[in-house]
N, C-alpha and C. Protein backbone atom coordinates (compact mmCIF):
# COMPACT_ATOMS: atom_id res chain seq x y z
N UNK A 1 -24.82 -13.97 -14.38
CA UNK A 1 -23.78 -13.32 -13.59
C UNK A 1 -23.88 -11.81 -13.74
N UNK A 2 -23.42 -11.49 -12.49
CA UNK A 2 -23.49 -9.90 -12.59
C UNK A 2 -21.99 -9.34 -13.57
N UNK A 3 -22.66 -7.98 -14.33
CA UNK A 3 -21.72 -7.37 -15.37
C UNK A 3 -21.85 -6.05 -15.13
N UNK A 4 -20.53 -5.58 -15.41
CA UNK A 4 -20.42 -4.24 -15.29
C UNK A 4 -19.22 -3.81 -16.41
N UNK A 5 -19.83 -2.43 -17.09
CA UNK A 5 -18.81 -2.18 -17.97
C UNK A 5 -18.55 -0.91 -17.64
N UNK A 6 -16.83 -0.42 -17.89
CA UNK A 6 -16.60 0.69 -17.43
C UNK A 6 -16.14 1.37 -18.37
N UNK A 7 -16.93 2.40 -18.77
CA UNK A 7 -16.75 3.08 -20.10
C UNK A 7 -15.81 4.32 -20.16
N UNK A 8 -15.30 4.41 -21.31
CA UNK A 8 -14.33 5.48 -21.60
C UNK A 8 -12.95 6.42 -19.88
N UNK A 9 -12.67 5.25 -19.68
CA UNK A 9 -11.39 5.39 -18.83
C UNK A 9 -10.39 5.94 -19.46
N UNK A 10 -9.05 6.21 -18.38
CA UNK A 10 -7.92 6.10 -18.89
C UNK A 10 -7.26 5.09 -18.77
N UNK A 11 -7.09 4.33 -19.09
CA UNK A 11 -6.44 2.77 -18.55
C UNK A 11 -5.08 3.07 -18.30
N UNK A 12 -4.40 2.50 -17.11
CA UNK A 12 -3.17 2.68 -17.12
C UNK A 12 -2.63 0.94 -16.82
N UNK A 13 -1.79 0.49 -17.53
CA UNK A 13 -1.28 -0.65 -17.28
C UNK A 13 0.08 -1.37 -17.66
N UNK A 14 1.14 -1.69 -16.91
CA UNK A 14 2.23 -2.50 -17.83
C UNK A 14 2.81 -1.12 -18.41
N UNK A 15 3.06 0.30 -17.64
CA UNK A 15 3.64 1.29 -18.16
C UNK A 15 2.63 2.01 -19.28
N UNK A 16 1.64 1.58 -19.42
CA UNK A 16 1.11 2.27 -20.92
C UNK A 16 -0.01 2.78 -20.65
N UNK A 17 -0.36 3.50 -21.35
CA UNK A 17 -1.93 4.53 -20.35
C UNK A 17 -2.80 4.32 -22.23
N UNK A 18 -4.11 3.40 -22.37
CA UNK A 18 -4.92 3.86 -23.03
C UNK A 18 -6.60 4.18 -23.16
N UNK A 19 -7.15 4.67 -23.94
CA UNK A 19 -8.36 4.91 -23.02
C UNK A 19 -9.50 4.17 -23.95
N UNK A 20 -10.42 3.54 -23.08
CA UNK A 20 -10.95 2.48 -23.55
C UNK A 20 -12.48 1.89 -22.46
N UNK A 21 -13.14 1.01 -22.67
CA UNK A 21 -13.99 0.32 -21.72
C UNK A 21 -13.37 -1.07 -21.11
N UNK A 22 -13.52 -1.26 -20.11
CA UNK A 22 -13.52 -2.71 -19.42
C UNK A 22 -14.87 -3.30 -19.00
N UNK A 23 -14.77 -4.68 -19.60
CA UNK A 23 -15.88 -5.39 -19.29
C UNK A 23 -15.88 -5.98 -18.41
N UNK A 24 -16.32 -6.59 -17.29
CA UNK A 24 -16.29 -7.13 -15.61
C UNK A 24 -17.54 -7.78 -15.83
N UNK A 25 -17.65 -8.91 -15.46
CA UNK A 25 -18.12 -10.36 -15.47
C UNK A 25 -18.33 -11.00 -14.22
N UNK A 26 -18.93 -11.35 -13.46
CA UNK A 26 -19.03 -12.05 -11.84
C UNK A 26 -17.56 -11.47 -11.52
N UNK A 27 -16.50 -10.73 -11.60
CA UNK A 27 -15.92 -10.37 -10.71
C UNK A 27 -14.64 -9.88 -11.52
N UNK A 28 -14.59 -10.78 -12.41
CA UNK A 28 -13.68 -10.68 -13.56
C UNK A 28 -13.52 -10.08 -14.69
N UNK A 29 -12.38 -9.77 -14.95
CA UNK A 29 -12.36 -8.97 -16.17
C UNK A 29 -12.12 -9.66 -17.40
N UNK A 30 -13.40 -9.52 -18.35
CA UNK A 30 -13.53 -10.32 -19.35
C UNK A 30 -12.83 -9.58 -20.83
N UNK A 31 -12.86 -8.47 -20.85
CA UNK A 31 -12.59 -8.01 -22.21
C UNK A 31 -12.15 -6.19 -22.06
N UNK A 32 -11.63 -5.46 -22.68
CA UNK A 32 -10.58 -4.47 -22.37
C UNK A 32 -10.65 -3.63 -24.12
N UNK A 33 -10.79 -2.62 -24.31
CA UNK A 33 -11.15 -2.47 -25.43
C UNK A 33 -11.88 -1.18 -25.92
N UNK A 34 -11.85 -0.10 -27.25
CA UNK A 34 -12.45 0.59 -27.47
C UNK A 34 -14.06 0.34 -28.00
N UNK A 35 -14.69 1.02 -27.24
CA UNK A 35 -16.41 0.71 -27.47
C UNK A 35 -17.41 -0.32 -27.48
N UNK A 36 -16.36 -0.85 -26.41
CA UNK A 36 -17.40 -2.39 -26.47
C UNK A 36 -19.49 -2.35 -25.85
N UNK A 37 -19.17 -2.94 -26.09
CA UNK A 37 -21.07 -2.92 -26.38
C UNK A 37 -21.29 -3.56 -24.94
N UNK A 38 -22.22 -3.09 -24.28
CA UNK A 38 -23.01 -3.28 -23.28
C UNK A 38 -23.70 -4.46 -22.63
N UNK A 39 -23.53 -5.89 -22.52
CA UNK A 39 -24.53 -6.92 -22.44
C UNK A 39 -25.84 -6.46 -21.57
N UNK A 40 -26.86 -6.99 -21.95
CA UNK A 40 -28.20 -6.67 -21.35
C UNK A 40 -28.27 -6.85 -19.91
N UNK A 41 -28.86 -6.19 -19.08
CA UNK A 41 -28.69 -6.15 -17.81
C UNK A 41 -27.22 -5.64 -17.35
N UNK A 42 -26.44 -5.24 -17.31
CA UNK A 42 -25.58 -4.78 -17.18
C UNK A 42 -25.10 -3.46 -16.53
N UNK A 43 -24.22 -3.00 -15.02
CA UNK A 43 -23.97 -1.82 -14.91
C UNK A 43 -23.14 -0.96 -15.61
N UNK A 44 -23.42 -0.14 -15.92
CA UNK A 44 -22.37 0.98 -16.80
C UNK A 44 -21.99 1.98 -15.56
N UNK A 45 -20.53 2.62 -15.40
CA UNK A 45 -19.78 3.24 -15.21
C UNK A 45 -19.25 4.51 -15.95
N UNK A 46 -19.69 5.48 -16.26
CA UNK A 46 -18.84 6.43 -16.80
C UNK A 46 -17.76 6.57 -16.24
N UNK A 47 -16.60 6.46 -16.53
CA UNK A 47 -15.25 6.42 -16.24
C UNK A 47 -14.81 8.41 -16.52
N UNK A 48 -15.24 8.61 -17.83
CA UNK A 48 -15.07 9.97 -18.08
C UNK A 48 -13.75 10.49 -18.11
N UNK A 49 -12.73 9.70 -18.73
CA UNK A 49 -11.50 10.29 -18.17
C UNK A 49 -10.60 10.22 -17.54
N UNK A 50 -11.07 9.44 -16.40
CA UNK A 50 -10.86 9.28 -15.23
C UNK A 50 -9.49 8.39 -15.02
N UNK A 51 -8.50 8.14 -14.77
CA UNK A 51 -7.66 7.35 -14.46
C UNK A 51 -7.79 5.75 -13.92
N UNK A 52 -7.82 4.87 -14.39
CA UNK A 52 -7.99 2.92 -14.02
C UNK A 52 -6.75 2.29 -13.62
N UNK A 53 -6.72 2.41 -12.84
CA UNK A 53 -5.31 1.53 -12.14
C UNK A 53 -5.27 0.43 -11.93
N UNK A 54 -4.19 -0.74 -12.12
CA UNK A 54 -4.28 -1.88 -11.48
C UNK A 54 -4.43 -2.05 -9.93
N UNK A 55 -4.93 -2.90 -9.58
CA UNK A 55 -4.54 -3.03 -7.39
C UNK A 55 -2.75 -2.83 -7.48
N UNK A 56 -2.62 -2.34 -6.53
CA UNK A 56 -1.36 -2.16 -5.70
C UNK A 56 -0.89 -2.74 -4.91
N UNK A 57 0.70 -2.96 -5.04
CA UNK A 57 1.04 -3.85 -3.78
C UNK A 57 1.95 -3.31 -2.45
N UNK A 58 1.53 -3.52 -1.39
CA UNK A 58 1.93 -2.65 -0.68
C UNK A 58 3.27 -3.28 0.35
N UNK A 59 4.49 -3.24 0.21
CA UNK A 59 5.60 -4.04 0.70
C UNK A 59 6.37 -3.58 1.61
N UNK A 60 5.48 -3.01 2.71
CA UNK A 60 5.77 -1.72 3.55
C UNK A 60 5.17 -2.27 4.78
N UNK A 61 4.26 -3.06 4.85
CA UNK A 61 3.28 -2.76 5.96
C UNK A 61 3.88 -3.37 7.55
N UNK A 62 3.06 -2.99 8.57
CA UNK A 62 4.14 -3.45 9.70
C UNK A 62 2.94 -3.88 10.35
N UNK A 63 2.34 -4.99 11.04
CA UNK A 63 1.20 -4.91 11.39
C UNK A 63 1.52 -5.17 13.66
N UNK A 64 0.78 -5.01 13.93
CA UNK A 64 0.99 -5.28 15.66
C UNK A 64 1.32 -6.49 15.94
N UNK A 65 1.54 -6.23 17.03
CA UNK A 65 1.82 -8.02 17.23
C UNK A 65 1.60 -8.02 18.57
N UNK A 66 0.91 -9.22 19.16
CA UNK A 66 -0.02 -8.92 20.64
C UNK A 66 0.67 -8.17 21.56
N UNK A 67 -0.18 -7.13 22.18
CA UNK A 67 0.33 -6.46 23.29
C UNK A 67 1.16 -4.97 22.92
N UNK A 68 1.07 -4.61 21.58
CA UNK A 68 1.75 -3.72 20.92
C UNK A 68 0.82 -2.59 20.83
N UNK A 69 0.01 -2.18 21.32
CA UNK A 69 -1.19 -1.28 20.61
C UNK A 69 -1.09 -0.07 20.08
N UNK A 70 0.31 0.58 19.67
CA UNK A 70 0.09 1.53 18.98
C UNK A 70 0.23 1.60 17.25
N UNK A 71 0.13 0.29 16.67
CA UNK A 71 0.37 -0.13 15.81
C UNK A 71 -1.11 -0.50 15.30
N UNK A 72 -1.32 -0.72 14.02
CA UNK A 72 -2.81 -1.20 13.83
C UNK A 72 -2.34 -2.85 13.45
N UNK A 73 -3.77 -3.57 13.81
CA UNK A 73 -3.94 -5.16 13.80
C UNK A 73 -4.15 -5.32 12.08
N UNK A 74 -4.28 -6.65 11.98
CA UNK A 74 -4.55 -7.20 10.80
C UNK A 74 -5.66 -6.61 10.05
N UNK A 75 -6.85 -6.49 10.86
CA UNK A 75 -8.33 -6.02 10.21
C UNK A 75 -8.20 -4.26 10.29
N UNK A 76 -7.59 -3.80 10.99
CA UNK A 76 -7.99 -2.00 10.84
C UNK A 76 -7.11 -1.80 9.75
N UNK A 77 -5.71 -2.62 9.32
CA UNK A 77 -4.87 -1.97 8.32
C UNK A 77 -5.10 -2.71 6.91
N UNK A 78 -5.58 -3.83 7.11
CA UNK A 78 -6.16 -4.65 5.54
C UNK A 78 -7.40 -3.57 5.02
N UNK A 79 -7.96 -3.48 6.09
CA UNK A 79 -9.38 -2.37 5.48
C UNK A 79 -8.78 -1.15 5.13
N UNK A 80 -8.06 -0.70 5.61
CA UNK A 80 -6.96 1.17 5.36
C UNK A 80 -6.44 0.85 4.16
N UNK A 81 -6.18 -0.42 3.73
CA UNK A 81 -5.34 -0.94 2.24
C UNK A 81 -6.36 -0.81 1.43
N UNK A 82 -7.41 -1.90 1.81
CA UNK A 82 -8.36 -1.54 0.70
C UNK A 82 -8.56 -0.74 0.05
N UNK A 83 -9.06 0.44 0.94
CA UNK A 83 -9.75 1.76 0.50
C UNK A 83 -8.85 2.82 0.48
N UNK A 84 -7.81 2.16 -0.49
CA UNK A 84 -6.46 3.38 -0.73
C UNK A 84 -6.15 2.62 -2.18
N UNK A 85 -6.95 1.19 -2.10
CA UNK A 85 -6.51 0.75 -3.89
C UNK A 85 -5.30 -0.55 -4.13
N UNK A 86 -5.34 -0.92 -2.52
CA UNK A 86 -4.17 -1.93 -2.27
C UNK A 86 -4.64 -3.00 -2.33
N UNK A 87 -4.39 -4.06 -3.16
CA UNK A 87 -4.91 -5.67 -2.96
C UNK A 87 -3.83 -6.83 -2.95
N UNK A 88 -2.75 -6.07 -2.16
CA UNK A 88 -1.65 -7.65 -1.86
C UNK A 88 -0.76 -6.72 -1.21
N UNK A 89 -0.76 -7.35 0.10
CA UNK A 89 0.71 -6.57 0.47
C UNK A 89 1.17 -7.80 1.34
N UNK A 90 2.62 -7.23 2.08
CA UNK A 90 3.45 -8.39 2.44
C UNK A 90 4.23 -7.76 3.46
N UNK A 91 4.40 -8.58 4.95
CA UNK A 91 4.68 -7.75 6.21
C UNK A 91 5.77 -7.66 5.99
């Protein structure tokens, strides 16, 4: 399975910010932690600092509804979620 570890973040989670690596596993997050070790084959991430957020939920969204077109559809505003850090929202 593909692995990726993301080294020296700021983790923010559950109110608490610490800084650490995450280990990612076929998709999943396996382990969370200061200095964890690398499995072979593996992508590394310098995090550097950087702020790690959980996905976001977005409880706002308004989507079109046929014949409405100044509104965005299901696929132009799920993709605008994505790539803003959103992974659950609710019309």
């Amino acid at each position: 399975m593909k692995a990726l570890v993301i080294k020296d973040a700021r983790i923010v989670n559950e109110g608490r910010t610490t800084e650490g690596d995450v280990l990612i596993i076929g998709g999943r997050i396996e382990q969370v932690g200061r200095g964890l070790s690398v499995p072979d084959g593996a992508s590394v991430l310098d995090a550097g600092g950087k702020l790690l957020l959980p996905g976001f939920i977005d409880d706002q969204v308004h989507f079109r509804e046929p014949g409405l077109t100044r509104k965005g559809d299901i696929y132009t505003e799920s993709t605008a979620a994505v790539s803003g850090g959103i992974t659950s929202y609710m019309e």
